[in-house]
C-alpha atoms as a PDB file:
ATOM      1  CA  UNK A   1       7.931 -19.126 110.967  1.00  0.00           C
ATOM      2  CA  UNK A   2       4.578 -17.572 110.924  1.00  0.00           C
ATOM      3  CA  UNK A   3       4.534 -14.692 113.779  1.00  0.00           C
ATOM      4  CA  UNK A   4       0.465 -14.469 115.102  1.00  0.00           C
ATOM      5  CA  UNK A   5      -0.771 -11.806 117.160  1.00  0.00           C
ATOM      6  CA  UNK A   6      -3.958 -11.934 118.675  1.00  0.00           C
ATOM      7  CA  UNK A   7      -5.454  -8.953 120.930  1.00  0.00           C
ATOM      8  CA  UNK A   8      -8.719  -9.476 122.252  1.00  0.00           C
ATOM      9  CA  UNK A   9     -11.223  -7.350 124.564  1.00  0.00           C
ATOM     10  CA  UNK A  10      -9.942  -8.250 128.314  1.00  0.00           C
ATOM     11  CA  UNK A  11     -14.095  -9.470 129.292  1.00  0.00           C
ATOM     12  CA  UNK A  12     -13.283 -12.448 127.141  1.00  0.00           C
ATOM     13  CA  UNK A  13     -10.200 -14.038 128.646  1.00  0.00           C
ATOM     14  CA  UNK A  14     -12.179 -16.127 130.804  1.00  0.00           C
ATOM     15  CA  UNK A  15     -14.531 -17.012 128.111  1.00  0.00           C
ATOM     16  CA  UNK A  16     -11.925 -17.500 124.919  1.00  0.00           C
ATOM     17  CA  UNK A  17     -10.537 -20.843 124.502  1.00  0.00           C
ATOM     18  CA  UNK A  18      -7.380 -20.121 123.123  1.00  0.00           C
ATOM     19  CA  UNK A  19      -6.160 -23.756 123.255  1.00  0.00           C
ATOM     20  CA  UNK A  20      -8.298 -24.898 121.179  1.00  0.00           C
ATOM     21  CA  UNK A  21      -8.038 -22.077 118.572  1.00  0.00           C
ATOM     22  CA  UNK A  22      -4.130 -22.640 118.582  1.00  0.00           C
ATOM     23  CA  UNK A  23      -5.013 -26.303 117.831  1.00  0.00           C
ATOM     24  CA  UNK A  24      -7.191 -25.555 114.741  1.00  0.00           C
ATOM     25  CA  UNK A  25      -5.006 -21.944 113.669  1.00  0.00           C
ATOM     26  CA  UNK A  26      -1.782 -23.017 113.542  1.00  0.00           C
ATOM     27  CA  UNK A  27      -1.964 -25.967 111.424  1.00  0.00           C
ATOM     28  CA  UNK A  28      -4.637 -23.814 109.269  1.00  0.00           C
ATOM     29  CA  UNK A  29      -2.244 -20.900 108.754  1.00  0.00           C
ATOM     30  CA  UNK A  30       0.841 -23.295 107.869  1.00  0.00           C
ATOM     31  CA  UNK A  31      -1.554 -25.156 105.409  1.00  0.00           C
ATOM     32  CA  UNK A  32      -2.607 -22.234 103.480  1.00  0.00           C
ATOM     33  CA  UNK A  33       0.613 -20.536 103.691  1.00  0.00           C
ATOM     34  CA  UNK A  34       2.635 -23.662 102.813  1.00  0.00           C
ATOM     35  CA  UNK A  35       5.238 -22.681 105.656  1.00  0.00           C
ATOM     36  CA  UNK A  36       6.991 -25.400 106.974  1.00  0.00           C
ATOM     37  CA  UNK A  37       8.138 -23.612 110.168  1.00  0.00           C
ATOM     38  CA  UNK A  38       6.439 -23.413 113.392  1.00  0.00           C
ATOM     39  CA  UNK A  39       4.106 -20.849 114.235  1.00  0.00           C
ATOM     40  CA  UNK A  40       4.435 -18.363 116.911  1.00  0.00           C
ATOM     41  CA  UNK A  41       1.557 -16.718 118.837  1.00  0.00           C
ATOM     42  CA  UNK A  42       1.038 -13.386 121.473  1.00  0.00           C
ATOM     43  CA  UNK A  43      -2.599 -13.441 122.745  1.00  0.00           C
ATOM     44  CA  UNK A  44      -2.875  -9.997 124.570  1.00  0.00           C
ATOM     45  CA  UNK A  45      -6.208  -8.991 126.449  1.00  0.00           C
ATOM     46  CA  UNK A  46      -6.728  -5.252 125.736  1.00  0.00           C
ATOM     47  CA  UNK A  47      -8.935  -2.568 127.181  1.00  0.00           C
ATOM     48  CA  UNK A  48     -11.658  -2.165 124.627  1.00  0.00           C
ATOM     49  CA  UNK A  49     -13.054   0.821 123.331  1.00  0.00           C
ATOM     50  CA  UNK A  50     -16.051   0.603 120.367  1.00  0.00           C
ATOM     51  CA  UNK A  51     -16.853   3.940 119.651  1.00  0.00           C
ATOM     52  CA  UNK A  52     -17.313   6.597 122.477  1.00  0.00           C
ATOM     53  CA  UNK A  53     -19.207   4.767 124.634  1.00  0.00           C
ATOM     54  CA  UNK A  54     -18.251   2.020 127.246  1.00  0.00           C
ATOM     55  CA  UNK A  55     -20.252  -0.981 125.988  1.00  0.00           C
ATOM     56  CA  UNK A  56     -19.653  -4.364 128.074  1.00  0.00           C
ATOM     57  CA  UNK A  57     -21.367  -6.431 125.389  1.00  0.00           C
ATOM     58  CA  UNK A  58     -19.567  -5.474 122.469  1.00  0.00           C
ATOM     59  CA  UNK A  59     -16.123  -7.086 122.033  1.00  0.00           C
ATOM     60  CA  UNK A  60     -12.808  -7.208 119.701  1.00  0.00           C
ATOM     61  CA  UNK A  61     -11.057  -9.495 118.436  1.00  0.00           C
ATOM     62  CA  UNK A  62      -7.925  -8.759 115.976  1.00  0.00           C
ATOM     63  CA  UNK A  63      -5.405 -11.031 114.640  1.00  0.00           C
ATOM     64  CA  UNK A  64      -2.318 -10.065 112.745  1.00  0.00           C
ATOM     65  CA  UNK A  65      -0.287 -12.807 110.594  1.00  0.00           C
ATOM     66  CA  UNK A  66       3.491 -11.876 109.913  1.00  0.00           C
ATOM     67  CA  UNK A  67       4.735 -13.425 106.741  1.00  0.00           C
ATOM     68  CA  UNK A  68       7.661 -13.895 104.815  1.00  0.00           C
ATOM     69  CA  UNK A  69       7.808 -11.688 101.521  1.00  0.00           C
ATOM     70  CA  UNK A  70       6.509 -13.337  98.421  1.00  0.00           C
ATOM     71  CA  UNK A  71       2.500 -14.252  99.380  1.00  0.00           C
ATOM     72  CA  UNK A  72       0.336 -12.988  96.500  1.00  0.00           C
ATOM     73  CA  UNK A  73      -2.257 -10.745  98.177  1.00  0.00           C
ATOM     74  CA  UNK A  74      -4.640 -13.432  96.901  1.00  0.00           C
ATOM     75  CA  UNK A  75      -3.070 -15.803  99.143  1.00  0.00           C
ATOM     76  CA  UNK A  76      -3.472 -12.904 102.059  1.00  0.00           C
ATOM     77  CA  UNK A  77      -6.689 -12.317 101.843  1.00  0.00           C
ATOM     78  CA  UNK A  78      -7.971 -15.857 101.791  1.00  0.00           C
ATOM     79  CA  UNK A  79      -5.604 -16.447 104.462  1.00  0.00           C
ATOM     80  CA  UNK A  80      -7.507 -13.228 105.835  1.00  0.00           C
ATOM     81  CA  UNK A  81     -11.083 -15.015 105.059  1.00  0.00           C
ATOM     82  CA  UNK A  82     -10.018 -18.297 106.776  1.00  0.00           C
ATOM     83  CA  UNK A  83      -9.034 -17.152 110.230  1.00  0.00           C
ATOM     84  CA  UNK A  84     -11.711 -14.533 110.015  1.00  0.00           C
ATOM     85  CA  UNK A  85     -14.219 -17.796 110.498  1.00  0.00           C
ATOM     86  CA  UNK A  86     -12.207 -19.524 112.445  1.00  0.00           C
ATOM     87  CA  UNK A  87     -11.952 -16.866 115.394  1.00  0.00           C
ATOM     88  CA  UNK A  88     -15.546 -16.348 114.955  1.00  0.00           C
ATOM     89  CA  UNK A  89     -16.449 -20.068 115.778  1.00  0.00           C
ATOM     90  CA  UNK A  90     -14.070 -19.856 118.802  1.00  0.00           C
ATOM     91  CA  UNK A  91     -15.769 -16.804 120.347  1.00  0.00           C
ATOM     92  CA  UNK A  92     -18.112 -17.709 123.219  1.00  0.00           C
ATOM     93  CA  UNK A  93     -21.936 -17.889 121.931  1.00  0.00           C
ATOM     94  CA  UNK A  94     -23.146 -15.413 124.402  1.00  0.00           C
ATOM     95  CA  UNK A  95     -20.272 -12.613 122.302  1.00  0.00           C
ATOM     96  CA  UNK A  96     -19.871 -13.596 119.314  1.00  0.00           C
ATOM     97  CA  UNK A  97     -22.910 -11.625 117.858  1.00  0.00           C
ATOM     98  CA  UNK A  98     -21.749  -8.283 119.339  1.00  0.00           C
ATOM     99  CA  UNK A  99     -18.082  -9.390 118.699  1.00  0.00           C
ATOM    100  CA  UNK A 100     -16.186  -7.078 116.267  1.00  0.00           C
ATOM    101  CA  UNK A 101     -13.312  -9.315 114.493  1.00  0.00           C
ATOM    102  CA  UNK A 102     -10.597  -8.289 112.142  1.00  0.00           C
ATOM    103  CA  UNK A 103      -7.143  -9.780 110.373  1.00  0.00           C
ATOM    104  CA  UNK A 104      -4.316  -8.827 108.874  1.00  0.00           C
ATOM    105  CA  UNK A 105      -1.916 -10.905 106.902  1.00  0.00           C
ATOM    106  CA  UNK A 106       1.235  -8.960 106.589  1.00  0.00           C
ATOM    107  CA  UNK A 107       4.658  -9.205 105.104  1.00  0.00           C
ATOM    108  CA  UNK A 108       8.216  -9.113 107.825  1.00  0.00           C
ATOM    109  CA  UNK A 109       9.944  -6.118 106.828  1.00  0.00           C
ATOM    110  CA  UNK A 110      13.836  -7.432 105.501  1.00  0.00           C
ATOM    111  CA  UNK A 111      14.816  -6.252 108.917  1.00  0.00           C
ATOM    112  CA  UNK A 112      12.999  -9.114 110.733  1.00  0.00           C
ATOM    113  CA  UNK A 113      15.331 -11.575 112.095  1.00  0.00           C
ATOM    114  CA  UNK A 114      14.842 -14.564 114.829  1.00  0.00           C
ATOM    115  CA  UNK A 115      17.050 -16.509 117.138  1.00  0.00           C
ATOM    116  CA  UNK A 116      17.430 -19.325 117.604  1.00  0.00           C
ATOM    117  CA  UNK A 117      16.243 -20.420 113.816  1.00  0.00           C
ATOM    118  CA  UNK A 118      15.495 -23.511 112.528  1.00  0.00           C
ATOM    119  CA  UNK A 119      19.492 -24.083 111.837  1.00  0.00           C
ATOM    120  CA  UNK A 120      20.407 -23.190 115.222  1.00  0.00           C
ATOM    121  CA  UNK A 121      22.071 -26.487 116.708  1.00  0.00           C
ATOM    122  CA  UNK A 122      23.752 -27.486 120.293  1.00  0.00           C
ATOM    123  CA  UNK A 123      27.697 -26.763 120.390  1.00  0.00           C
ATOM    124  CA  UNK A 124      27.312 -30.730 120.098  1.00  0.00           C
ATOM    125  CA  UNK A 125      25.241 -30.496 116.479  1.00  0.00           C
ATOM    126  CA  UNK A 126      22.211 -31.214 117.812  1.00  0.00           C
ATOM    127  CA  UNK A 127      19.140 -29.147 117.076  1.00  0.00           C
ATOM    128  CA  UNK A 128      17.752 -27.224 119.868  1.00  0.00           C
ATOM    129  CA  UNK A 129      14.922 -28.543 121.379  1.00  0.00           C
ATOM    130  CA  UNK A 130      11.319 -27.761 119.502  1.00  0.00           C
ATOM    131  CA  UNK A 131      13.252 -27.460 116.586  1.00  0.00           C
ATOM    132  CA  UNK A 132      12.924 -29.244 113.127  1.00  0.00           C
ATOM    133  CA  UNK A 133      16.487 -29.956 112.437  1.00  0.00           C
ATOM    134  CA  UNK A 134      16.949 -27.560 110.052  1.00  0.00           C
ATOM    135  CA  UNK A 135      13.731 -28.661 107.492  1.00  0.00           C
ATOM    136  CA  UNK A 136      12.318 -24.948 107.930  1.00  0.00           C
ATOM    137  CA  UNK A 137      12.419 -22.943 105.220  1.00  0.00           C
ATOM    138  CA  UNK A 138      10.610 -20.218 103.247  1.00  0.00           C
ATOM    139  CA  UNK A 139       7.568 -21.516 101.482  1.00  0.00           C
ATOM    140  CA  UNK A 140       4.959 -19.738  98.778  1.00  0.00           C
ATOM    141  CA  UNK A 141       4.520 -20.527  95.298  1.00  0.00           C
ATOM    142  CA  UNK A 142       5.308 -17.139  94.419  1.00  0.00           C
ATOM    143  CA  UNK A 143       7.966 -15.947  96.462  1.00  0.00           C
ATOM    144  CA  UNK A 144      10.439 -13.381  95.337  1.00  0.00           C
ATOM    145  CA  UNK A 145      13.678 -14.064  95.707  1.00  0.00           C
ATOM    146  CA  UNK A 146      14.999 -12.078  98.302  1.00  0.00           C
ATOM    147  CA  UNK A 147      18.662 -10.661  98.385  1.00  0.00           C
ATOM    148  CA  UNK A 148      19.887 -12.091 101.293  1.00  0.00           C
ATOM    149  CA  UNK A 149      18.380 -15.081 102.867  1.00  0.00           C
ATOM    150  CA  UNK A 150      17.062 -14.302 106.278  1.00  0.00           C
ATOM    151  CA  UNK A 151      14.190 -17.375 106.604  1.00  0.00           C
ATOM    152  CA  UNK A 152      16.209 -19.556 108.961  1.00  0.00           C
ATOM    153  CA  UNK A 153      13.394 -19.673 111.273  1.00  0.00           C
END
């Protein structure tokens, strides 16, 4: 389930492993979340402004984290903490001193919705490939219950 969005200052895409990030954030963000769905990344270069001044040293990093409702803002902001590190480490040496990195963990607003979902299935009953038979669901120790169930992915 988890939706991640990464933007990042365009001068590091040659220089930002983003394999290896996804290798170590994923299972870190499922882990802390206790989501059992799969998670979903954007990496997006971005022109990069910091301040008024063009500065080819300086770079930005942001990630945003799209939840389910029901994570304590506790839970957020360690979440928050975690991946914080985690991009730092994965920044080239050479940037990561004059690297600028922030993240947001954020509820889905009860309009979210996702196809195919966990539940999706081949006309024959199979589940569509990538997908975990139907095992997804919801997870957080304090999730609300939520009117209509809309987790499926």
């Amino acid at each position: 389930m988890p939706h991640l969005t990464i933007d990042y200052s365009a001068q590091l895409a040659d220089a930002f492993d983003r394999d290896a990030l996804i290798k170590e954030l994923h299972p870190l963000v499922l882990t802390e979340t206790g989501s059992t769905g799969v998670c979903k990344t954007f990496f997006r270069p971005a022109e990069t402004y910091i301040g008024n001044d063009p500065d080819e040293a300086a770079v930005f990093v942001h990630a945003e984290i799209g939840l389910m409702p029901g994570r304590s803002e506790a839970l957020k902001a360690h979440l928050s903490d975690r991946v914080l590190g985690l991009l730092r480490r994965h920044l080239p040496a050479d940037r990561a001193e004059r690297a600028f990195v922030s993240v947001e963990v954020r509820d889905l607003t009860d309009s979210y919705r996702l196809t195919p979902t966990a539940r999706s299935s081949l006309p024959d009953g199979r589940p569509l490939a990538g997908q975990d038979s139907g095992r997804t669901r919801c997870a957080g120790a304090d999730q609300r219950p939520r009117p209509t169930p809309v987790c499926g992915s």
